[in-house]
N, C-alpha and C. Protein backbone atom coordinates (compact mmCIF):
# COMPACT_ATOMS: atom_id res chain seq x y z
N UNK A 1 44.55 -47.60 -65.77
CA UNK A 1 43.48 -46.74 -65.31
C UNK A 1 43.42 -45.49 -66.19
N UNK A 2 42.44 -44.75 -66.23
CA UNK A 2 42.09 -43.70 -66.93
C UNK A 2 42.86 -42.49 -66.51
N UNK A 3 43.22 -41.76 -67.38
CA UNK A 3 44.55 -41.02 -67.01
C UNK A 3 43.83 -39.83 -65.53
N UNK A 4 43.92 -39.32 -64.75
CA UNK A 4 43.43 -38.29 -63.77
C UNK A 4 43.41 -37.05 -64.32
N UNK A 5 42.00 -36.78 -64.55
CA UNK A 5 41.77 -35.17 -65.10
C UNK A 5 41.89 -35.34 -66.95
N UNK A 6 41.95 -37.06 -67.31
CA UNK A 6 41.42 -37.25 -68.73
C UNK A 6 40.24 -36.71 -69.02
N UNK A 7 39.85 -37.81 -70.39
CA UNK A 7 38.37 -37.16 -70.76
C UNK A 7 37.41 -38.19 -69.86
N UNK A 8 36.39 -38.30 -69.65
CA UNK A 8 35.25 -39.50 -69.14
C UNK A 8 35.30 -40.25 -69.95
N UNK A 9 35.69 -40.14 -71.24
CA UNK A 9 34.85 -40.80 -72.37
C UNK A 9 35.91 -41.11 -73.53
N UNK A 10 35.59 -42.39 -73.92
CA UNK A 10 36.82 -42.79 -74.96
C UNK A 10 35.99 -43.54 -76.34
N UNK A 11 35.87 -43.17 -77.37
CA UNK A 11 35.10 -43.91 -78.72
C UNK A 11 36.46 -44.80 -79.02
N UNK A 12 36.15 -45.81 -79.67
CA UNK A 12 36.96 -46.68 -80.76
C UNK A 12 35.87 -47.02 -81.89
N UNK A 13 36.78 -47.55 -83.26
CA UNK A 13 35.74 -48.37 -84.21
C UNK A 13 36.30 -49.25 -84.39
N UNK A 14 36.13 -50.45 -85.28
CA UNK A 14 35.95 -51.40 -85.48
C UNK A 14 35.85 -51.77 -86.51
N UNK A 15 36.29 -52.56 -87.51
CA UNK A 15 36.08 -53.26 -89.20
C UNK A 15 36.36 -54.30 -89.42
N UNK A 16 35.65 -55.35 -89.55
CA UNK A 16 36.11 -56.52 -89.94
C UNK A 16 35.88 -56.87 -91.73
N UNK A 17 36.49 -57.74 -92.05
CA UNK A 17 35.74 -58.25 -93.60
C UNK A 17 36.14 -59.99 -93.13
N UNK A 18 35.35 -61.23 -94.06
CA UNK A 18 35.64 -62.01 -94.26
C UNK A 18 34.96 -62.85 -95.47
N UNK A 19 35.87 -63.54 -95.94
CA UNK A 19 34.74 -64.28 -97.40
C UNK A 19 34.19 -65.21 -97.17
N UNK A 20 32.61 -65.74 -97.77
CA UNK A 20 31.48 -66.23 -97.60
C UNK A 20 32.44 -67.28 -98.42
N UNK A 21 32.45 -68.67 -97.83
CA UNK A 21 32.49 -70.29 -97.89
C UNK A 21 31.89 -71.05 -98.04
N UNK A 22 31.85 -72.55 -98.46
CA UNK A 22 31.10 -73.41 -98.35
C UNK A 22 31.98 -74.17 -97.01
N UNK A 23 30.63 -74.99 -96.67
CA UNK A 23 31.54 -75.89 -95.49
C UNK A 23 31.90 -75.40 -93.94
N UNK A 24 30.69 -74.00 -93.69
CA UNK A 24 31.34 -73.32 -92.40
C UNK A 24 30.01 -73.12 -92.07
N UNK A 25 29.67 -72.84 -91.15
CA UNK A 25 28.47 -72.32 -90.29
C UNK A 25 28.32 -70.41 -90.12
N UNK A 26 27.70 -70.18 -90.18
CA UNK A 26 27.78 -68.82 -90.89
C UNK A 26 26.95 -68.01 -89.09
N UNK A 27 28.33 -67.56 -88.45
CA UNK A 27 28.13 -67.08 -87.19
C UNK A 27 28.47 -64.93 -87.20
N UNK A 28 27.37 -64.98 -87.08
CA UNK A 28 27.39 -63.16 -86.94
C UNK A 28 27.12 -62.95 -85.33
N UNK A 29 27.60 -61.78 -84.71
CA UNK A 29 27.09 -61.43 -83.12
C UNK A 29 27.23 -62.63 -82.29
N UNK A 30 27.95 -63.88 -82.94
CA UNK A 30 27.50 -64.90 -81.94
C UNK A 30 26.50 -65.85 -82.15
N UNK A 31 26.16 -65.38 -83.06
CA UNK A 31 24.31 -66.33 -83.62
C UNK A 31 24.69 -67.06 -84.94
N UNK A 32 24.46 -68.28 -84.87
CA UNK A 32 24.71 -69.11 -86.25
C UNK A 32 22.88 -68.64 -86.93
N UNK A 33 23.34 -68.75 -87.88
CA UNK A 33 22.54 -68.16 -89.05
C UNK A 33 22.39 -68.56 -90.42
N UNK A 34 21.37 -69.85 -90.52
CA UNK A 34 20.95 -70.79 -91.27
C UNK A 34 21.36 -69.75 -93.03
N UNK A 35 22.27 -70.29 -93.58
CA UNK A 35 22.77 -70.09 -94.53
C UNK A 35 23.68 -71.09 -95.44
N UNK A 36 23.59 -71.67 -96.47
CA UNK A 36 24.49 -72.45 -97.04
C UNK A 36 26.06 -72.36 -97.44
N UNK A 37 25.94 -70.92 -97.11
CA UNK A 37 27.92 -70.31 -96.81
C UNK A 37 28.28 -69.52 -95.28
N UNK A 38 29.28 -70.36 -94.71
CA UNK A 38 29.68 -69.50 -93.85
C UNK A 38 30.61 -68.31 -94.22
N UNK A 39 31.72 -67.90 -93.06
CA UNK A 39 32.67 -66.83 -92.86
C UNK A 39 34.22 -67.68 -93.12
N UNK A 40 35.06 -67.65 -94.12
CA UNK A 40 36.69 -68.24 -93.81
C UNK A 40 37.03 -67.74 -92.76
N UNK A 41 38.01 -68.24 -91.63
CA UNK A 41 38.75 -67.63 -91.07
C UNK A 41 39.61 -68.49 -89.86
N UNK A 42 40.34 -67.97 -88.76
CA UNK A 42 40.78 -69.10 -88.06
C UNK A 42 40.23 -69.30 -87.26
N UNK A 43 39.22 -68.01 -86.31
CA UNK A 43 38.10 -68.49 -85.76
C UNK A 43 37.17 -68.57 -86.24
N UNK A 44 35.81 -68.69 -85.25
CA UNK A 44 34.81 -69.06 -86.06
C UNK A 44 34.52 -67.75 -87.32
N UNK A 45 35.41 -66.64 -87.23
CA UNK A 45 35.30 -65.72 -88.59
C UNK A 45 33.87 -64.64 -88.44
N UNK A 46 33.89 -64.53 -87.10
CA UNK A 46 32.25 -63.88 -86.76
C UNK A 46 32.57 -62.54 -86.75
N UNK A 47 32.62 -61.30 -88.75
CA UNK A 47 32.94 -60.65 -88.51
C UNK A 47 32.18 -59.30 -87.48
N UNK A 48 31.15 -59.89 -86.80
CA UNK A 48 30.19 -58.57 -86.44
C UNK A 48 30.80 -58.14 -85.11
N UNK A 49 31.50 -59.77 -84.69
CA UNK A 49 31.94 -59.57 -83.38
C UNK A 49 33.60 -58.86 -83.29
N UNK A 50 33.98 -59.63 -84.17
CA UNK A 50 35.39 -59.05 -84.66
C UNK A 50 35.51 -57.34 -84.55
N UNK A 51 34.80 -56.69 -85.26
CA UNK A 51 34.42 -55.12 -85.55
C UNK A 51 33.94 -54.40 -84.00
N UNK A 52 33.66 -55.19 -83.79
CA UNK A 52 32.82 -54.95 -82.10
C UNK A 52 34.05 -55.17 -81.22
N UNK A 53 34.76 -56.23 -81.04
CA UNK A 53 35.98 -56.53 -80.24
C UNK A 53 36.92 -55.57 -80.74
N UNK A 54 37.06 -54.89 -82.04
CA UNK A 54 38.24 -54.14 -82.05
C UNK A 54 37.77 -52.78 -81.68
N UNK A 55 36.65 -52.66 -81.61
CA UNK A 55 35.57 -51.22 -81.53
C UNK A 55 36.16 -50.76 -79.95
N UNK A 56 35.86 -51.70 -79.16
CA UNK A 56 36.70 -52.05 -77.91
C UNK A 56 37.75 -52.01 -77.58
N UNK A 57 38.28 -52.45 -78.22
CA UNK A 57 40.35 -52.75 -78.34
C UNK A 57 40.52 -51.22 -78.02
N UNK A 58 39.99 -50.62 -79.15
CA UNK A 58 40.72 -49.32 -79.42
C UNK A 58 40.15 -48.18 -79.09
N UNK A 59 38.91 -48.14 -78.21
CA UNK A 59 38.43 -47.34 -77.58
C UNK A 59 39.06 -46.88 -76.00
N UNK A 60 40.03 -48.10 -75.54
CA UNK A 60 40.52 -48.54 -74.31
C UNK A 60 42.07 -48.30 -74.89
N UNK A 61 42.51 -48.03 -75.98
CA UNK A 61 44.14 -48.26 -76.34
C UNK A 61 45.21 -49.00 -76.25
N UNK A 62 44.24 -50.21 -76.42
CA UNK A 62 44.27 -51.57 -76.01
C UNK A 62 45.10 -52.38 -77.61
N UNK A 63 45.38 -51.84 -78.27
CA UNK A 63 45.66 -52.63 -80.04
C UNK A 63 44.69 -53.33 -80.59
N UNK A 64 44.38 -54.35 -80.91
CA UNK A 64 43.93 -55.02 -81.60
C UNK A 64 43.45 -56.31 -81.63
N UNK A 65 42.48 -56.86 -82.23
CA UNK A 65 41.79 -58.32 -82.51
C UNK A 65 43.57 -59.14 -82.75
N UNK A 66 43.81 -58.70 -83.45
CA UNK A 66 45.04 -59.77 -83.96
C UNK A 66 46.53 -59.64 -82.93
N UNK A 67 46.66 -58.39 -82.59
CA UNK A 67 47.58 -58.56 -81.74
C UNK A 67 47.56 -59.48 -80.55
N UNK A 68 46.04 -59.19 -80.13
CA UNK A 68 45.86 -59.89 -78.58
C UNK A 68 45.19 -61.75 -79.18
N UNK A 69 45.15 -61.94 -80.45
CA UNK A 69 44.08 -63.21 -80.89
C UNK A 69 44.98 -63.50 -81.89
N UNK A 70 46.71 -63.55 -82.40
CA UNK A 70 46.53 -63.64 -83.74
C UNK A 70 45.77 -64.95 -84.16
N UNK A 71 46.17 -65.52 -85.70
CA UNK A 71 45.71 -66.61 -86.32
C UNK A 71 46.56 -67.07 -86.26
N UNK A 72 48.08 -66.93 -86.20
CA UNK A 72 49.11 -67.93 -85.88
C UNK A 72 48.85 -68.90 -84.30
N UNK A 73 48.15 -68.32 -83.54
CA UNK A 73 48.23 -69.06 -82.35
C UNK A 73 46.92 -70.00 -82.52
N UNK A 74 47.55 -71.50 -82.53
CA UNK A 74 46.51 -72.59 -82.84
C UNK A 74 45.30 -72.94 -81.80
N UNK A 75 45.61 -72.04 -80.35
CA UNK A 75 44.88 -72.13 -79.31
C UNK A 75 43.57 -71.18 -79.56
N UNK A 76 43.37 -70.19 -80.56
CA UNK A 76 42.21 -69.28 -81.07
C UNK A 76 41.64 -70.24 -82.49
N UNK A 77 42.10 -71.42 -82.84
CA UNK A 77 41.28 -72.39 -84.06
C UNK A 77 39.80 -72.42 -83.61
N UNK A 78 38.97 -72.17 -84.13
CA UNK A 78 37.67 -72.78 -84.44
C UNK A 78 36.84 -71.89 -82.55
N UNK A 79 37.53 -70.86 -82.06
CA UNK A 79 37.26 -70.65 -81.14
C UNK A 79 36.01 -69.67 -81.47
N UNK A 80 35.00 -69.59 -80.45
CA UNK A 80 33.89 -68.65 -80.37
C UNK A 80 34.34 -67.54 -80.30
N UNK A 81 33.81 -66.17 -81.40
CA UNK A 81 34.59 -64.79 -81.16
C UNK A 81 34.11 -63.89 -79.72
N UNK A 82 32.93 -64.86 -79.42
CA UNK A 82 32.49 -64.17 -78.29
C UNK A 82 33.15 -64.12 -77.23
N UNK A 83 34.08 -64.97 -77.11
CA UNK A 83 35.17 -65.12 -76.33
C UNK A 83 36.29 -63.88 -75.98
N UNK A 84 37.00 -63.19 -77.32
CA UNK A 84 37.23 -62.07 -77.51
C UNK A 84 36.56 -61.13 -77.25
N UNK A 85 35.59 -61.28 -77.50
CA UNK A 85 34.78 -59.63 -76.78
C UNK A 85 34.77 -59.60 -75.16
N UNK A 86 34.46 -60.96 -74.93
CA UNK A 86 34.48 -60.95 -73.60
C UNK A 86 35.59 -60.15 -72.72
N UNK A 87 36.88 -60.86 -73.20
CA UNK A 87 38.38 -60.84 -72.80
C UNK A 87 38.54 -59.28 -73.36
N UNK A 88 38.00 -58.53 -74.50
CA UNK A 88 38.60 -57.23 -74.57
C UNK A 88 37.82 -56.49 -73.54
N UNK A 89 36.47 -56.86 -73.31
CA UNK A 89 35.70 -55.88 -71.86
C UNK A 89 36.31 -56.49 -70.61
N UNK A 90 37.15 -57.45 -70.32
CA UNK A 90 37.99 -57.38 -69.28
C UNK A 90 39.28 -56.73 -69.00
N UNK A 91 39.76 -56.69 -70.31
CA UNK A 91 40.66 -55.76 -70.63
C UNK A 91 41.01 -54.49 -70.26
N UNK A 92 39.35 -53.83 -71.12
CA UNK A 92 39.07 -52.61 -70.89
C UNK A 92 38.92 -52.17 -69.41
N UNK A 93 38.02 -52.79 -68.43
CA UNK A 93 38.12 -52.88 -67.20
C UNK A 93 39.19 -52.70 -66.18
N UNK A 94 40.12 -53.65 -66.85
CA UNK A 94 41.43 -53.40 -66.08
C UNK A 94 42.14 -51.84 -66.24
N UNK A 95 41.67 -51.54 -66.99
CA UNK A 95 42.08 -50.24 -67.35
C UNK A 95 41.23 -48.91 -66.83
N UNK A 96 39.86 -49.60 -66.46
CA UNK A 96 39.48 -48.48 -65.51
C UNK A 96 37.94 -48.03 -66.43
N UNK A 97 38.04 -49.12 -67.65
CA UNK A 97 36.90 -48.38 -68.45
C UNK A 97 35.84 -49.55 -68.17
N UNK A 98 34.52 -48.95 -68.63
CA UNK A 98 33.29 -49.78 -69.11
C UNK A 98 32.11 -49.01 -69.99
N UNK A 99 31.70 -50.05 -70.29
CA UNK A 99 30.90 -49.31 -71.89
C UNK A 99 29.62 -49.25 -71.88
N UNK A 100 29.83 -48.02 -72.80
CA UNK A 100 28.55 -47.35 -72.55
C UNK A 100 27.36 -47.56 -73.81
N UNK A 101 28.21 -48.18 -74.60
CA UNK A 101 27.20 -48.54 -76.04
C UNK A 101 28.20 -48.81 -77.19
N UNK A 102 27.28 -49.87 -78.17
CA UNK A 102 27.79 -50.06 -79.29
C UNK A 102 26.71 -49.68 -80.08
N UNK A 103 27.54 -49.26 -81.10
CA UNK A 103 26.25 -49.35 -82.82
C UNK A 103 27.05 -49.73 -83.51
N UNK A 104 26.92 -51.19 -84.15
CA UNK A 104 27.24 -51.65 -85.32
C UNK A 104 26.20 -52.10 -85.90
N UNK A 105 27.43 -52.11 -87.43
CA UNK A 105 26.44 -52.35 -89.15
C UNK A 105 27.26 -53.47 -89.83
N UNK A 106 26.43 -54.11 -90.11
CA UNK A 106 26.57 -55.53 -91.31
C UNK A 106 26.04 -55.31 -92.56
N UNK A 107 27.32 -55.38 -93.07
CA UNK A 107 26.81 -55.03 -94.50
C UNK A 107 26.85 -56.63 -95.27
N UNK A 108 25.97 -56.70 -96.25
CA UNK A 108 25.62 -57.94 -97.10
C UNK A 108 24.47 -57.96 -97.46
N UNK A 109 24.18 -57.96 -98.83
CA UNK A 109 22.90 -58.42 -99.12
C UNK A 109 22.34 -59.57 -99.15
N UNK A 110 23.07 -60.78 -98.97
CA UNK A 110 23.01 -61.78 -98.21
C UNK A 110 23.68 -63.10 -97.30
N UNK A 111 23.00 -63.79 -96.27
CA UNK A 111 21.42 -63.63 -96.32
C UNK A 111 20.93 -62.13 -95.69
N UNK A 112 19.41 -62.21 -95.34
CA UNK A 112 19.02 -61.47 -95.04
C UNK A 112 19.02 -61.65 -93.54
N UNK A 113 19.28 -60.73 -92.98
CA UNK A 113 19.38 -60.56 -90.95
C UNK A 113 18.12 -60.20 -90.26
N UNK A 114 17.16 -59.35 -90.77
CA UNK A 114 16.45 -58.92 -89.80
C UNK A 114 15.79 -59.95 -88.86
N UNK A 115 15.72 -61.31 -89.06
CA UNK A 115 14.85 -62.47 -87.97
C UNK A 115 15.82 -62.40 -86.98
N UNK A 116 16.98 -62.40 -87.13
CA UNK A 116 18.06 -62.53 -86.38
C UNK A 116 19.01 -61.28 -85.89
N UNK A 117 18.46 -60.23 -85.31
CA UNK A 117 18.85 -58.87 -84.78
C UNK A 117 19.22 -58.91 -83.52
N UNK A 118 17.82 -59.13 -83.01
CA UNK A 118 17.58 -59.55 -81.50
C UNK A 118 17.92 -60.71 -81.12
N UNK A 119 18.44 -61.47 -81.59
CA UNK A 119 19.30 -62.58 -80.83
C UNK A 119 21.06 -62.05 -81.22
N UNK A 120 21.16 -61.84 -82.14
CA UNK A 120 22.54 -60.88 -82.16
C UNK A 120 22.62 -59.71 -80.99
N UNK A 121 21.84 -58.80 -81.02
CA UNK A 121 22.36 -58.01 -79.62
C UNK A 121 21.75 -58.34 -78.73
N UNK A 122 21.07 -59.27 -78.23
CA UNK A 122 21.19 -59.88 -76.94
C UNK A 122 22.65 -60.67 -76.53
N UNK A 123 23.26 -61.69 -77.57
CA UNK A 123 24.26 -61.72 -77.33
C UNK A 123 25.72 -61.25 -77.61
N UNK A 124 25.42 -59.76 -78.57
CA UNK A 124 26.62 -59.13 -78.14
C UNK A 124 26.75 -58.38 -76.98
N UNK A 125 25.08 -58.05 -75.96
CA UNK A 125 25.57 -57.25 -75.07
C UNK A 125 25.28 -58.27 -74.01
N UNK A 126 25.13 -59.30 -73.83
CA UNK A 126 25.78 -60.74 -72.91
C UNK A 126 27.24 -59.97 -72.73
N UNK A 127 28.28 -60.66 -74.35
CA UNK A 127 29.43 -60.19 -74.27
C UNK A 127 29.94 -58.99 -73.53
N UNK A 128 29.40 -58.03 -73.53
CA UNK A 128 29.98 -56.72 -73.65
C UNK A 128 29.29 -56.09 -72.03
N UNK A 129 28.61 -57.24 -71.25
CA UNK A 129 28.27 -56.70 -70.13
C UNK A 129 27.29 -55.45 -70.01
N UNK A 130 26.68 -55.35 -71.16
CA UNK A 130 25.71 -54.50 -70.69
C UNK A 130 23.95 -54.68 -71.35
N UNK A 131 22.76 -53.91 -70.90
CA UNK A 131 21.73 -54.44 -71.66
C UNK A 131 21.77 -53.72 -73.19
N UNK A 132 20.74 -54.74 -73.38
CA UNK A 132 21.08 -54.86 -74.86
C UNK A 132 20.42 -53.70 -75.30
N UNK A 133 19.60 -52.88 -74.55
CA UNK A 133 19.38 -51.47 -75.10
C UNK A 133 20.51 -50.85 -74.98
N UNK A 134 21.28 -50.92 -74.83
CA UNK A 134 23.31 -50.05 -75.21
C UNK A 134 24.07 -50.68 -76.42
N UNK A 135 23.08 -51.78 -77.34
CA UNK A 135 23.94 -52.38 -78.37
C UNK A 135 22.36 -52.10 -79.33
N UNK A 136 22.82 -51.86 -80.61
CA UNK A 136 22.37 -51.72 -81.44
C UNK A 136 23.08 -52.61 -82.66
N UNK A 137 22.49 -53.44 -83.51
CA UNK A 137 23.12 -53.92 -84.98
C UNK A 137 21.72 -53.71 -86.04
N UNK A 138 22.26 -53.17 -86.84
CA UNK A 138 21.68 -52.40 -88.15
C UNK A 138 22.57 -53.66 -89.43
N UNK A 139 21.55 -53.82 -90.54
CA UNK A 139 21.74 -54.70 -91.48
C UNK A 139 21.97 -53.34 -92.66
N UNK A 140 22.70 -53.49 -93.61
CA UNK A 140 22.71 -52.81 -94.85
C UNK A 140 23.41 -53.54 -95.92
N UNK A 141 22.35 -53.35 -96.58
CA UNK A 141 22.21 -54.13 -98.24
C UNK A 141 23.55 -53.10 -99.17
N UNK A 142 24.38 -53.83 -99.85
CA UNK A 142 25.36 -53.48 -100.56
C UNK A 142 24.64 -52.62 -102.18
N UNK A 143 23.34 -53.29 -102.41
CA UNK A 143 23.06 -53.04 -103.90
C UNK A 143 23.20 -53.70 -104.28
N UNK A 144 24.31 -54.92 -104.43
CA UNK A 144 24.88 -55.89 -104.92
C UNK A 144 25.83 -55.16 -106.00
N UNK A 145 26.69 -54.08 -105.34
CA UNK A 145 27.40 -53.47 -105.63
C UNK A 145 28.65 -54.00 -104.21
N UNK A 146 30.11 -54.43 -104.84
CA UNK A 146 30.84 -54.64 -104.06
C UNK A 146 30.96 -56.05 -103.87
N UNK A 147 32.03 -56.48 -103.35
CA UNK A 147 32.01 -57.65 -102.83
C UNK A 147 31.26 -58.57 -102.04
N UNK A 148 30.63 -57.47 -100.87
CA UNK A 148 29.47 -57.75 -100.20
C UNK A 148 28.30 -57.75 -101.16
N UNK A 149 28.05 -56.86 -101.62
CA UNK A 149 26.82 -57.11 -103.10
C UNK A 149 26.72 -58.71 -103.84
N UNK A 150 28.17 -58.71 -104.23
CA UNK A 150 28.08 -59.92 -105.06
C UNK A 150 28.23 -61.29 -104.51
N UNK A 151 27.95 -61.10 -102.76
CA UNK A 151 27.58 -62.26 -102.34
C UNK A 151 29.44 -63.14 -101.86
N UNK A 152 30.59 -62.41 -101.72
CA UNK A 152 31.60 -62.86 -102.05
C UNK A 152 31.99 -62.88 -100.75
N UNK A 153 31.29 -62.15 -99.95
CA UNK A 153 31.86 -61.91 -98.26
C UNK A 153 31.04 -60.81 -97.50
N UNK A 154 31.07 -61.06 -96.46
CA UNK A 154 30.16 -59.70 -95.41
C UNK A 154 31.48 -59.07 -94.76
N UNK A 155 30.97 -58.02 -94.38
CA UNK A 155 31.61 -56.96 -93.93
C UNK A 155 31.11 -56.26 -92.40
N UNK A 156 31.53 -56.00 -91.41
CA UNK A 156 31.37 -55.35 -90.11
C UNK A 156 31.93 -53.80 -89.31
N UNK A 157 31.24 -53.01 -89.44
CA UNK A 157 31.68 -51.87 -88.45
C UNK A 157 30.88 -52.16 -87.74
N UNK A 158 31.88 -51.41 -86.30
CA UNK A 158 31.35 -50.76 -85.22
C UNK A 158 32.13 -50.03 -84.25
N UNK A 159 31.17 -48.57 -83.44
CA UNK A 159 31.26 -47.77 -82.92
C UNK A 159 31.15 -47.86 -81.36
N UNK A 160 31.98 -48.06 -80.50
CA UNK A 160 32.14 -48.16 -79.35
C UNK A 160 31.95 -47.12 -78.49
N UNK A 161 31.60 -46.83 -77.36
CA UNK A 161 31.92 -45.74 -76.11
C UNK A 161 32.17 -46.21 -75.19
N UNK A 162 32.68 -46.00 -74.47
CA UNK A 162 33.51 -46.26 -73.03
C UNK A 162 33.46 -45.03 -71.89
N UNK A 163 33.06 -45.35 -70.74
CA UNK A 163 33.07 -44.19 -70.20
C UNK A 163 33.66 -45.26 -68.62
N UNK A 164 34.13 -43.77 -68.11
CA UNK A 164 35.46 -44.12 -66.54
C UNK A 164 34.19 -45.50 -65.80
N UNK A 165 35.16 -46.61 -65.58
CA UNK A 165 34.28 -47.47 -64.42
C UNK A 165 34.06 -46.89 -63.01
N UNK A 166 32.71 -47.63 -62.47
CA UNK A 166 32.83 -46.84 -60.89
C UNK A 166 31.52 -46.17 -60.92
């Protein structure tokens, strides 16, 4: 529970990276996203959600995507990350919190996201229990400067709030 006579209010962020593949389904927010390279990883590698679940983690002082998910445990293979977000806003809960908004950013210049925004925060704020006017995801183009530029992998922040449940 939230400490008595704490603050109301707790931020975390969030960062994921992962490299663009052949042979994977290419899942951001939860939304597969017609592309000829997916995300490597041991789950489905969905870094928007990843950045978002740790945005969470650590807004609540909760650790981490990997502590509570590592990749050594074969029971998180090929699993939906939405799953994790779920389980970190139950988390958070148990602890006395619930959230008050996300803003995350995807960086990659490709593909391109904007068709696919609004089905991303509809289902990150499915996940995250709240309407999707409290989740925001913003696309930003690298330049094709960077790894993300050169098409080698996408990248994920995000900015969490949490405020006392109740």
């Amino acid at each position: 529970m939230p400490e008595a006579g704490g603050p109301p209010f707790r931020v975390g962020q969030g960062f994921d990276t992962h490299a663009l593949v052949a042979g994977r389904p290419l899942v951001l927010g939860g939304v597969t996203v017609p592309f000829a390279l997916g995300l490597a990883g041991h789950s489905d590698a969905d870094v928007l959600t990843h950045a978002v679940t740790d945005a969470v983690l650590g807004a609540a002082g909760l650790g981490d995507l990997g502590g509570h998910f590592p990749a050594s445990d074969q029971r998180w293979a090929g699993v939906a990350s939405t799953i994790f977000l779920r389980r970190a806003v139950e988390l958070a809960a148990g602890e006395g919190w619930a959230v008050g908004n996300v803003d995350a950013t995807v960086c990659c210049d490709r593909p391109r996201l904007a068709g696919h925004l609004a089905a991303m925060t509809a289902s990150l704020a499915a996940a995250l229990e709240v309407a999707p006017g409290q989740v925001r995801v913003a696309p930003k183009a690298a330049e094709g400067l960077g790894f993300t530029g050169r098409g080698e992998g996408i990248a994920a922040l995000a900015v969490c709030l949490l405020h006392r449940a109740g």
